[in-house]
Structures are given as C-alpha cells and as structure tokens.
N, C-alpha and C. Protein backbone atom coordinates (compact mmCIF):
# COMPACT_ATOMS: atom_id res chain seq x y z
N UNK A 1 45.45 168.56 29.09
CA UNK A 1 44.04 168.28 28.92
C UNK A 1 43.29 169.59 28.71
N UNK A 2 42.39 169.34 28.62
CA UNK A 2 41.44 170.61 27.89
C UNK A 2 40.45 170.52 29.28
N UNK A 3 40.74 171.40 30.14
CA UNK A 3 39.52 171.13 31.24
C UNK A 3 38.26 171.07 30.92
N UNK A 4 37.18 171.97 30.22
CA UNK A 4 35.99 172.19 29.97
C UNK A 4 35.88 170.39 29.46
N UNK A 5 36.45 169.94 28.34
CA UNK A 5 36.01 169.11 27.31
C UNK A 5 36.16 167.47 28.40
N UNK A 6 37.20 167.65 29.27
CA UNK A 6 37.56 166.75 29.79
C UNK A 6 36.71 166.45 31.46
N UNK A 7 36.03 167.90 31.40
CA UNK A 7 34.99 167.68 33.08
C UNK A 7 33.60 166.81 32.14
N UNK A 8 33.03 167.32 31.24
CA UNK A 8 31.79 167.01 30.32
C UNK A 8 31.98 165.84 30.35
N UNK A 9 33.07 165.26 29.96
CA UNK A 9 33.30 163.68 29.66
C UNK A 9 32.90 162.89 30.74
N UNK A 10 34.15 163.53 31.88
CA UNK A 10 33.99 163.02 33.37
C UNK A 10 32.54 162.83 34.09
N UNK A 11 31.70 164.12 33.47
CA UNK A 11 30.51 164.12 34.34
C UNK A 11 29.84 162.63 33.80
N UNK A 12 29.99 162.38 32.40
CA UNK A 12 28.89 161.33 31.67
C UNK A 12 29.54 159.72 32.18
N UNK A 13 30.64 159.81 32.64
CA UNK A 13 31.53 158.84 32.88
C UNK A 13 31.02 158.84 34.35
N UNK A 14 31.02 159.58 34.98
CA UNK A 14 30.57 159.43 36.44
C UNK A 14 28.91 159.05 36.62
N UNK A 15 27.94 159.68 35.87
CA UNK A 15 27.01 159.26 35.43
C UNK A 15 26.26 157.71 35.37
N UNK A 16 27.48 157.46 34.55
CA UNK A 16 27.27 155.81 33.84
C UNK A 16 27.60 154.83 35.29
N UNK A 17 28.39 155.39 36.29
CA UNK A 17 29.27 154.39 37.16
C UNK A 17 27.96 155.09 38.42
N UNK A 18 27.13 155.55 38.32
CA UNK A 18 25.99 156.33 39.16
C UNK A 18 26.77 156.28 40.65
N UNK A 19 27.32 157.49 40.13
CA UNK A 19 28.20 158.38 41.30
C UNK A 19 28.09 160.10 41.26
N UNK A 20 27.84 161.02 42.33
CA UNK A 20 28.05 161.85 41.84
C UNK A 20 28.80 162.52 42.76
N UNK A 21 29.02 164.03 42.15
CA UNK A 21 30.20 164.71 42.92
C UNK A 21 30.23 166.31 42.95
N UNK A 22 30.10 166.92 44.24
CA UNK A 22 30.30 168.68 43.85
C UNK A 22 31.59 168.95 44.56
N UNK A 23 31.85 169.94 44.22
CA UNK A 23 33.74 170.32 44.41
C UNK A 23 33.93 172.09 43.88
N UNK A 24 34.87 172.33 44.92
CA UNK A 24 35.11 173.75 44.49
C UNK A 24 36.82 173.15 44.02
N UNK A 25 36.95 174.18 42.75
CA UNK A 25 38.15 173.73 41.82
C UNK A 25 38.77 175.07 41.92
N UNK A 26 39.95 174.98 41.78
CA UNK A 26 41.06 176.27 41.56
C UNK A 26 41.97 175.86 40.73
N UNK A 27 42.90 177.12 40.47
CA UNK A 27 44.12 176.74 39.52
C UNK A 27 43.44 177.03 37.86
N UNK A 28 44.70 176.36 37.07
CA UNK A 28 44.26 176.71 35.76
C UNK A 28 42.68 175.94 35.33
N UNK A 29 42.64 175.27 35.72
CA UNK A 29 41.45 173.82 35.22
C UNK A 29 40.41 175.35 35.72
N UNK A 30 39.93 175.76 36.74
CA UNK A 30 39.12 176.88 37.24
C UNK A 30 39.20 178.22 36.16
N UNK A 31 40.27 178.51 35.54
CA UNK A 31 40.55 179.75 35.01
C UNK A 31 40.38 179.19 33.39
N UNK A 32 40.85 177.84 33.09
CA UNK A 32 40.05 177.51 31.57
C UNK A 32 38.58 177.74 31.37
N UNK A 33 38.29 177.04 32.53
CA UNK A 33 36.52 176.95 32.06
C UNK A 33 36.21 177.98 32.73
N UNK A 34 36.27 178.90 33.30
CA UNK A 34 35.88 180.35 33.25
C UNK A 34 36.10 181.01 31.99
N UNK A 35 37.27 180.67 31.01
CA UNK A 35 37.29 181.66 29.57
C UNK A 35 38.36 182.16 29.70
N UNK A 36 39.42 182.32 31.36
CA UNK A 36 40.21 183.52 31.17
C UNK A 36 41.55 182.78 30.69
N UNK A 37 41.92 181.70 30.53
CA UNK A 37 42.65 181.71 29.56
C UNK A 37 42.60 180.39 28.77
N UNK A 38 43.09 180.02 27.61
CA UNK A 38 43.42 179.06 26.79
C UNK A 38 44.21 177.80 26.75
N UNK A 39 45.07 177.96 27.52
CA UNK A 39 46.05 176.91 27.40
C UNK A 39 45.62 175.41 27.90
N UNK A 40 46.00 174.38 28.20
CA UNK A 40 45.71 173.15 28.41
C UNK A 40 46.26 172.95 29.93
N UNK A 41 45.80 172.10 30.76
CA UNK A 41 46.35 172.32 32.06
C UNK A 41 46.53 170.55 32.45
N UNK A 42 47.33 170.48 33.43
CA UNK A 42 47.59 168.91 33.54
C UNK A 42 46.68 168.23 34.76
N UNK A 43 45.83 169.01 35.32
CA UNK A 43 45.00 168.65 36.43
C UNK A 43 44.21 169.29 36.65
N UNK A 44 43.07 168.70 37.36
CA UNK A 44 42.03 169.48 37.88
C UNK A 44 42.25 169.51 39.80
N UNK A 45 42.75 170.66 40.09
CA UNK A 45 42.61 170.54 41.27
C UNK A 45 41.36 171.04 42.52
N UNK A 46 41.09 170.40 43.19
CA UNK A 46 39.81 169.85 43.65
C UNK A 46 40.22 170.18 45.67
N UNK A 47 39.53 171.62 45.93
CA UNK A 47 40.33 172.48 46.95
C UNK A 47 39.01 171.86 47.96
N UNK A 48 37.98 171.05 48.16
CA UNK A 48 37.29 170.86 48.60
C UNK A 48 36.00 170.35 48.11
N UNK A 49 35.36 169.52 48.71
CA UNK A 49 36.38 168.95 49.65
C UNK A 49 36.98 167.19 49.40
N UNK A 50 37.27 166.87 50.51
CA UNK A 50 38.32 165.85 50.24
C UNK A 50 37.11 164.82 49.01
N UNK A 51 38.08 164.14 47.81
CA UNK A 51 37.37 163.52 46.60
C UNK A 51 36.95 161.94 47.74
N UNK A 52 35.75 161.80 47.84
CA UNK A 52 35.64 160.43 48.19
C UNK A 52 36.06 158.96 47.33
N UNK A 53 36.48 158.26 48.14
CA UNK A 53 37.35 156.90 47.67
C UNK A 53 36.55 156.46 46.16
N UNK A 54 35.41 156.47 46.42
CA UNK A 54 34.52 156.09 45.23
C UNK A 54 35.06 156.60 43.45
N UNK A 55 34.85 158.17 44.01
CA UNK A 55 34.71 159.08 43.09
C UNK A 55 36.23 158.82 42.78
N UNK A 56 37.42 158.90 43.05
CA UNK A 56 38.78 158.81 43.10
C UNK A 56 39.52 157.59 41.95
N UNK A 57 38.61 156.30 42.92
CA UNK A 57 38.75 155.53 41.89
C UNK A 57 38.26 155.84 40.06
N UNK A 58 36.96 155.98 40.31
CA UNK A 58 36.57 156.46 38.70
C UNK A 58 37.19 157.47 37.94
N UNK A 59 37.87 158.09 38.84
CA UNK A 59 38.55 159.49 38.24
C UNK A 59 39.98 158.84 37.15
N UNK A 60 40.45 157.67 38.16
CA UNK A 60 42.00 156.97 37.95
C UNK A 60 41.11 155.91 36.51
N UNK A 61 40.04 155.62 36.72
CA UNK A 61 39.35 154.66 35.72
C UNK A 61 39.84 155.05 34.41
N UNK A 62 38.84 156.72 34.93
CA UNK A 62 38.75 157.83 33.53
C UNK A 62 40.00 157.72 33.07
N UNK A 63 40.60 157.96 33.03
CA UNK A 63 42.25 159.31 33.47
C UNK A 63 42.64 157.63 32.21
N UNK A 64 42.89 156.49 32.85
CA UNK A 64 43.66 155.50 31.90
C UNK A 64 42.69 155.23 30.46
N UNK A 65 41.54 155.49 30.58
CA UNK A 65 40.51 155.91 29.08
C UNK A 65 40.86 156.81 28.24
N UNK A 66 41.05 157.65 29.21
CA UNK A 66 41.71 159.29 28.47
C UNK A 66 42.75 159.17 28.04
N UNK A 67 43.58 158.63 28.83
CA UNK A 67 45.13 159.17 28.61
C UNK A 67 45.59 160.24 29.54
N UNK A 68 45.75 160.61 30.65
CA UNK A 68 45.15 161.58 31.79
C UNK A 68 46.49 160.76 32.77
N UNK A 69 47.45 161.71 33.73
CA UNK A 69 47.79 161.40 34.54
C UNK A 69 46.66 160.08 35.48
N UNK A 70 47.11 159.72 36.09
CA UNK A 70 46.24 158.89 37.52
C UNK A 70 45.53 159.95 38.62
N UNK A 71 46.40 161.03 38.66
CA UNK A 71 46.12 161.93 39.41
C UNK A 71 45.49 162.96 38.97
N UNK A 72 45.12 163.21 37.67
CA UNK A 72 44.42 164.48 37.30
C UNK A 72 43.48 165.34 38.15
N UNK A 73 42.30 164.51 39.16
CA UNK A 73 41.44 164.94 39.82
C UNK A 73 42.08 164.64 40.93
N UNK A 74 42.55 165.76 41.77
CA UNK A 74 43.45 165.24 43.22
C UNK A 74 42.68 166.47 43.92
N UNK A 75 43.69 166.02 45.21
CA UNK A 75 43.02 167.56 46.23
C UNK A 75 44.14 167.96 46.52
N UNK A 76 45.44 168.26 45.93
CA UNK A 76 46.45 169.09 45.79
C UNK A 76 46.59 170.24 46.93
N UNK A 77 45.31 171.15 46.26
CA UNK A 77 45.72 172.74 46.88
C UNK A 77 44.53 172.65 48.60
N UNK A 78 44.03 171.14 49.17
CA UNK A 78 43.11 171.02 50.20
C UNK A 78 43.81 171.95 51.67
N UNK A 79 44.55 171.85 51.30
CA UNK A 79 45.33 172.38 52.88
C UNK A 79 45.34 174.44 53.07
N UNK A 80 45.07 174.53 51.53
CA UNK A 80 44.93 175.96 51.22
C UNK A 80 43.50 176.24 52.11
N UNK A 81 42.64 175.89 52.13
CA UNK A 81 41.33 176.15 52.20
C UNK A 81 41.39 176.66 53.63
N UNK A 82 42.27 176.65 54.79
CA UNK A 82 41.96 176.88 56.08
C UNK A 82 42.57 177.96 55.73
N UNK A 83 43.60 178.53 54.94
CA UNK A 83 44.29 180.29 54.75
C UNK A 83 43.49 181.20 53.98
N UNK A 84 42.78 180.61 53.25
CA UNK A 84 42.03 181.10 52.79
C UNK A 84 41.32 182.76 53.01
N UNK A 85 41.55 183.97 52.65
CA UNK A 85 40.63 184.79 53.36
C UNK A 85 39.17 184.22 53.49
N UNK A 86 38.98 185.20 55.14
CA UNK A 86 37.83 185.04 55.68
C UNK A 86 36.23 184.96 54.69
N UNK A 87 35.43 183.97 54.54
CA UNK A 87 34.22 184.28 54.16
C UNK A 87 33.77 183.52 52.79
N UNK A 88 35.53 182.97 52.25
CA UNK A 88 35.88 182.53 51.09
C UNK A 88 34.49 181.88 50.26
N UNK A 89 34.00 180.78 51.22
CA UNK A 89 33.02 179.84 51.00
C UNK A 89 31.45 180.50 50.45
N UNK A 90 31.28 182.21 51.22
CA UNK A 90 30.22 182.84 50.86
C UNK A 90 30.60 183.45 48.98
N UNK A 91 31.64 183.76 48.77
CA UNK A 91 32.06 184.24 47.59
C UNK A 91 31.83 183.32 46.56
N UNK A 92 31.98 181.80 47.07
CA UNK A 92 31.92 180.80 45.42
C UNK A 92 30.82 180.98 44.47
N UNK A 93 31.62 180.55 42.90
CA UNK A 93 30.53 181.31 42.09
C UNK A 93 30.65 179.46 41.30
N UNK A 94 29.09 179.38 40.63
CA UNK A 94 29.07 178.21 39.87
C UNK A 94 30.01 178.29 38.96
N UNK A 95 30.35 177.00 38.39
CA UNK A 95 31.51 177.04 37.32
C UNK A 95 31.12 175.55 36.37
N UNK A 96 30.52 174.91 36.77
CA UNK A 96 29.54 173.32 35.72
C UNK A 96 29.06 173.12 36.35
N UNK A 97 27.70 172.71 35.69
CA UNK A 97 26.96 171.83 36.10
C UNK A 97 26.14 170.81 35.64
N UNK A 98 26.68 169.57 35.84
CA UNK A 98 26.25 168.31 35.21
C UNK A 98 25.24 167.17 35.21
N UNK A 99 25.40 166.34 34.78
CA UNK A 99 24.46 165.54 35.68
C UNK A 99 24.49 164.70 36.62
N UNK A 100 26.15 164.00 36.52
CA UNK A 100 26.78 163.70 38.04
C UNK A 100 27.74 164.67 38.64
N UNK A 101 28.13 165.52 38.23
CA UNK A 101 29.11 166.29 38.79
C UNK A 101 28.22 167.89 38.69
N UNK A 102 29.05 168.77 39.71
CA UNK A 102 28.30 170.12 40.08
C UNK A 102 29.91 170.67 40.59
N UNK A 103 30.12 171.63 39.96
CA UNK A 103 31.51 172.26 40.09
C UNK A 103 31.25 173.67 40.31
N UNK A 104 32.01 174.09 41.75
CA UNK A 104 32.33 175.75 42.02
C UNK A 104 33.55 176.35 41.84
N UNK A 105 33.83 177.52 41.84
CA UNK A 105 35.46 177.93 41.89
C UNK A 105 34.97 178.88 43.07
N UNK A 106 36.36 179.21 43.18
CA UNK A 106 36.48 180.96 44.30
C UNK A 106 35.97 181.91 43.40
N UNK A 107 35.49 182.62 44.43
CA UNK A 107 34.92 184.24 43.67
C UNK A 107 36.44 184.77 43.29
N UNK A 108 36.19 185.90 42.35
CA UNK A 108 37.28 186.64 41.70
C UNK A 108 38.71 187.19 42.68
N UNK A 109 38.39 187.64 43.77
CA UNK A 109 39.46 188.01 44.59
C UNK A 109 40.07 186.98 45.38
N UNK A 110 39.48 186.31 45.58
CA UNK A 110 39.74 184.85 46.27
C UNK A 110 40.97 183.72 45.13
N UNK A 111 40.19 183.79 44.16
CA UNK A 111 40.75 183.23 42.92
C UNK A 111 42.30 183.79 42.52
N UNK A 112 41.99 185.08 42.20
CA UNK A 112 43.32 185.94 42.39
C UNK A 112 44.13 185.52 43.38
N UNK A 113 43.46 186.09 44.72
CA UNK A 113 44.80 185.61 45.67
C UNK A 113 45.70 184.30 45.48
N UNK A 114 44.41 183.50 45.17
CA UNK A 114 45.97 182.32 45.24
C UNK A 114 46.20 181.70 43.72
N UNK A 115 45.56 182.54 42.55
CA UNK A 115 47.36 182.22 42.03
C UNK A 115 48.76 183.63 42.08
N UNK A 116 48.31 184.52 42.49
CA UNK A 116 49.12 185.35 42.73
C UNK A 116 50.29 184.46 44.29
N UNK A 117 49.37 183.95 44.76
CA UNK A 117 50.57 183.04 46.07
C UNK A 117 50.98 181.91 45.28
N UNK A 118 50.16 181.64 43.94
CA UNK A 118 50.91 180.01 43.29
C UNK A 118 52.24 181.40 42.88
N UNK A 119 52.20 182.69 41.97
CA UNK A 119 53.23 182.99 41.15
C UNK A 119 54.54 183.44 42.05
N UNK A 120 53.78 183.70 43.53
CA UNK A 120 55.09 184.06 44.24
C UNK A 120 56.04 182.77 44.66
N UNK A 121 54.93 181.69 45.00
CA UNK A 121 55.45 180.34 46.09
C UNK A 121 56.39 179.76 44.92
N UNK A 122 55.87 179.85 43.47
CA UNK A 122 56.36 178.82 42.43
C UNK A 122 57.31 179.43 41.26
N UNK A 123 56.50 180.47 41.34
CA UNK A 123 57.27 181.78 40.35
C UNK A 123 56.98 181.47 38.44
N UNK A 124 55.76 180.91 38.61
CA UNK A 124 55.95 180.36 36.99
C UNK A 124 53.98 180.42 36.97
N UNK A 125 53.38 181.09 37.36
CA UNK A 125 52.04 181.66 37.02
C UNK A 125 51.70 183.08 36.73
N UNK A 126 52.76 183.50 36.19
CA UNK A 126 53.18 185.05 35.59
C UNK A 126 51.94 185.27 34.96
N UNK A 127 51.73 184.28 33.34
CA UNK A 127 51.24 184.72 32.63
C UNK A 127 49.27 184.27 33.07
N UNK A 128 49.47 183.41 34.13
CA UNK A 128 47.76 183.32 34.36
C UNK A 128 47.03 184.63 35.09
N UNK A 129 48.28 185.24 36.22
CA UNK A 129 47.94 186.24 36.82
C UNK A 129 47.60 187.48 36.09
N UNK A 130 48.52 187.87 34.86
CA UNK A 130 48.24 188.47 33.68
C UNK A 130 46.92 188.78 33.54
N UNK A 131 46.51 187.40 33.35
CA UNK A 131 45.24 187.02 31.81
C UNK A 131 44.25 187.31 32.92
N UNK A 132 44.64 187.68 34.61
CA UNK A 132 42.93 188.05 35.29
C UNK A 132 42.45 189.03 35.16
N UNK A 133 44.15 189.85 34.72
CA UNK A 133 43.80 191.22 34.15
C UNK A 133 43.87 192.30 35.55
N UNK A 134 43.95 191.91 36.83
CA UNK A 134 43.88 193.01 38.47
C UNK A 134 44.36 194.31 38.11
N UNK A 135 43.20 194.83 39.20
CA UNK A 135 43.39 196.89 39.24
C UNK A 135 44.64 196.57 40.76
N UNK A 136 44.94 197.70 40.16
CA UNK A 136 45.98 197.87 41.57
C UNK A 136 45.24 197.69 42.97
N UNK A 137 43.63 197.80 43.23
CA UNK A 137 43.29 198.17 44.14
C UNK A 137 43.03 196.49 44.25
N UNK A 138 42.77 195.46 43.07
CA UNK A 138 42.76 194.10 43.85
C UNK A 138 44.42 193.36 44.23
N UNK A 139 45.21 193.79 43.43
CA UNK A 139 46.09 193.32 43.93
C UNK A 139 46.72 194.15 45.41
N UNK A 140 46.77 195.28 45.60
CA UNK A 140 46.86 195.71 47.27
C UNK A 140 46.06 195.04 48.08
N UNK A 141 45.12 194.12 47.94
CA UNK A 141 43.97 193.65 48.97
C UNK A 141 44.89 192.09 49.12
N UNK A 142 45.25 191.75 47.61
CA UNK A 142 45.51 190.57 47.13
C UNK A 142 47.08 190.16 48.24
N UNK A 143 47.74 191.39 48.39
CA UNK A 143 49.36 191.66 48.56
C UNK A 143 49.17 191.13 50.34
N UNK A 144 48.10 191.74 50.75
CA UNK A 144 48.23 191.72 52.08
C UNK A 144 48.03 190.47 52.64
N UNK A 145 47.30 189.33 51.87
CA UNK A 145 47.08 187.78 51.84
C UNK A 145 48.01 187.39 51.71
N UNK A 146 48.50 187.26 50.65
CA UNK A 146 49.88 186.29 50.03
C UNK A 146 50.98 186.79 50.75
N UNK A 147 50.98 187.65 51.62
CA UNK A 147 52.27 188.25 52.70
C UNK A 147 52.43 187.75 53.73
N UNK A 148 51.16 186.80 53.96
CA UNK A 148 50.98 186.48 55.40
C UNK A 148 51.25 184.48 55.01
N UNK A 149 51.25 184.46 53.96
CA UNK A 149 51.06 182.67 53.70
C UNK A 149 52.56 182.08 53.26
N UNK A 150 53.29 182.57 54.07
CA UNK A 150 54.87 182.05 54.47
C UNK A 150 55.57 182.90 55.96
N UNK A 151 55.89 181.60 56.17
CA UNK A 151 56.36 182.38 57.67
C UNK A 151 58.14 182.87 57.60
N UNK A 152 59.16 182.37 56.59
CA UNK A 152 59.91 182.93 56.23
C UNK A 152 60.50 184.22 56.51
N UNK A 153 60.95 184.75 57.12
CA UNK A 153 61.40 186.57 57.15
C UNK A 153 61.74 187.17 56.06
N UNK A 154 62.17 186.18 54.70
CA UNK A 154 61.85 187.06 53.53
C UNK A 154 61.02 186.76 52.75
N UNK A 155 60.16 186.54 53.13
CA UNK A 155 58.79 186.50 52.62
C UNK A 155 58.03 187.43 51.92
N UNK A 156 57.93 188.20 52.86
CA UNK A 156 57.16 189.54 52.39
C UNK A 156 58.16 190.63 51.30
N UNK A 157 59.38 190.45 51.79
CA UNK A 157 60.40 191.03 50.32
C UNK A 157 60.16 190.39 49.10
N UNK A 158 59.99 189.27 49.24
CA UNK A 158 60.10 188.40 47.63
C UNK A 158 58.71 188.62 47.42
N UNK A 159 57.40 188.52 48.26
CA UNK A 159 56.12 189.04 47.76
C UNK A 159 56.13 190.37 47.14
N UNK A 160 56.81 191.45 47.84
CA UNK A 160 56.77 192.76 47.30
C UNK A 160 57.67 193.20 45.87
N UNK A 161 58.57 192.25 45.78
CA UNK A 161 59.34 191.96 44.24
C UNK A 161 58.23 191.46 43.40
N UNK A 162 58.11 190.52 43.77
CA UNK A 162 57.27 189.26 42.52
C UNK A 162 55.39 190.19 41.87
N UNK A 163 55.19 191.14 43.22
CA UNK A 163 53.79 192.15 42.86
C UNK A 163 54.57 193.03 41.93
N UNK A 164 56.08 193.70 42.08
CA UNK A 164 56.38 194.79 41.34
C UNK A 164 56.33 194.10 40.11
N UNK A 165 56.88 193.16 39.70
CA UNK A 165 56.66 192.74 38.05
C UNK A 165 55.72 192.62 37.92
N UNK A 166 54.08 191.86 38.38
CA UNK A 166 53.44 192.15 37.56
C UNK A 166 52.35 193.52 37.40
N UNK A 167 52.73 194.30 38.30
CA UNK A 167 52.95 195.69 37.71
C UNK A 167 53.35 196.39 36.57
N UNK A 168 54.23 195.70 36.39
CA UNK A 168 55.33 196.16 35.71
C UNK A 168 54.90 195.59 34.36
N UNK A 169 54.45 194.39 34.13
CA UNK A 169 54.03 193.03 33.28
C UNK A 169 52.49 194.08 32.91
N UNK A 170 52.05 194.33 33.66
CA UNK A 170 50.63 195.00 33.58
C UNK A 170 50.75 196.49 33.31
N UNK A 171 51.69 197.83 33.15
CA UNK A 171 51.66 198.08 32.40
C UNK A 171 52.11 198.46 31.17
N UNK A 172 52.79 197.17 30.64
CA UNK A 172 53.36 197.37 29.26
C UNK A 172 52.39 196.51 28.28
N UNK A 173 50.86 196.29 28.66
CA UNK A 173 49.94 196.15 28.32
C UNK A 173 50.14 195.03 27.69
C-alpha cells in the first residue's frame, strides 16, 4: 500500500462512517509519509493507543474496499510503548491531519531507535535505517536503547555487530 494515499482515503472513509481517530504510527507507514523513503509498506502500525472496536471494524471495512490485508491498521508494535525511552510522548511530531483522523509519529531519535531494534530483532530494516541517514552521535545514543530491549546474554553482541554494518553500510555512502 502506499501509506500517504491510503491514510487520505481512510480519513474520508472514516469521515463518512462519522468516526474519528488520533494515533501515534511507527514503522515504514511513519517513514513513507514523512518522505524518508519510497517503497510501499503492508501496514500501518498504530503504537498508541489501543484502535477502538469501532474504528477497527471500519479499518477491516476499508481494507476489503481496498484490497488491504484485514489487519493493515493494527497495534502491532503497542507493547513497545512502555520501553520506549524516557519522555518519548513529549518528542511526537505531527505527521496528518484530517478530518476524521489526526496522526503523530515519534520524534527523530525515538523513531530511529526502534527501527534500528526492528533491524537488530528482525535483521531485514537495513535499508530503512539507511534512508534516516544517523550521525554516529545518534546512533551511540540509539546503541544504548536497543542494548537494553532483549534480555538474552547475547544480546548486546549481536546489537554491537548489526550497529557495525550499518556503519559500515553508512560509509560506503
């Protein structure tokens, strides 16, 4: 799906069913409609807070109109929100705003951190972490988060591997 083209829809669709909805979003659906990258993403994930029954249904309405998983609008990454670094909630920056729907993301370091914990936990958000473009000095801030969000004993080794590539990814420009 094309997040930007596919929230616009949603908002006029939510609109019509006079429902509305604000939500802080992460993941790619957050990083399309910010600009930082292009590609098409298969969900909008929806980190807070929990989608009410209402809104859920219309989402599953949409989604079989569209052509859209059932699940496109889920709360997937909700359990993230308590690891979150401290203050997270003061950092959110607008990201749409509609006429039934009102959408935030994480501020920039916040945002970072967790897909840098999606590229370590999953190992396949290489190229989104890329496209944020991080100075060494956000990913050292970034390193010390995502070190702590597995309790594992090799945890923090495979974090300190998975930062050296994109180091490494970052500078062969």
């Amino acid at each position: 799906m094309k997040p930007l083209e596919t929230i616009k829809k949603f908002d006029q669709y939510l609109k019509a069913q006079n429902l509305s909805f604000k939500g802080v979003i992460i993941g790619g659906s957050a990083l399309s409609i910010l600009g930082v990258i292009t590609r098409e993403t298969q969900d909008c994930d929806i980190l807070d807070p929990n989608i009410p029954e209402n809104v859920q249904e219309a989402a599953k309405n949409f989604a079989k109109k569209q052509g859209l998983e059932h699940d496109w609008l889920n709360n997937g990454p909700d359990s993230l929100k308590r690891d979150l670094p401290k203050g997270w909630r003061l950092r959110l920056q607008s990201l749409f705003e509609g006429e039934a729907l009102n959408l935030q993301t994480l501020g920039r370091s916040d945002l970072l951190a967790t897909k840098l914990f999606a590229y370590c936990d999953r190992g396949f958000d290489l190229a989104d972490c890329l496209k944020l473009n991080p100075t060494q000095n956000e990913l050292k801030d970034a390193k010390v988060w995502v070190s702590k969000q597995d309790a594992n004993p090799d945890w923090p080794d495979h974090v300190e591997e998975m930062f050296k590539n994109i180091l490494d990814q970052l500078s062969k420009g």
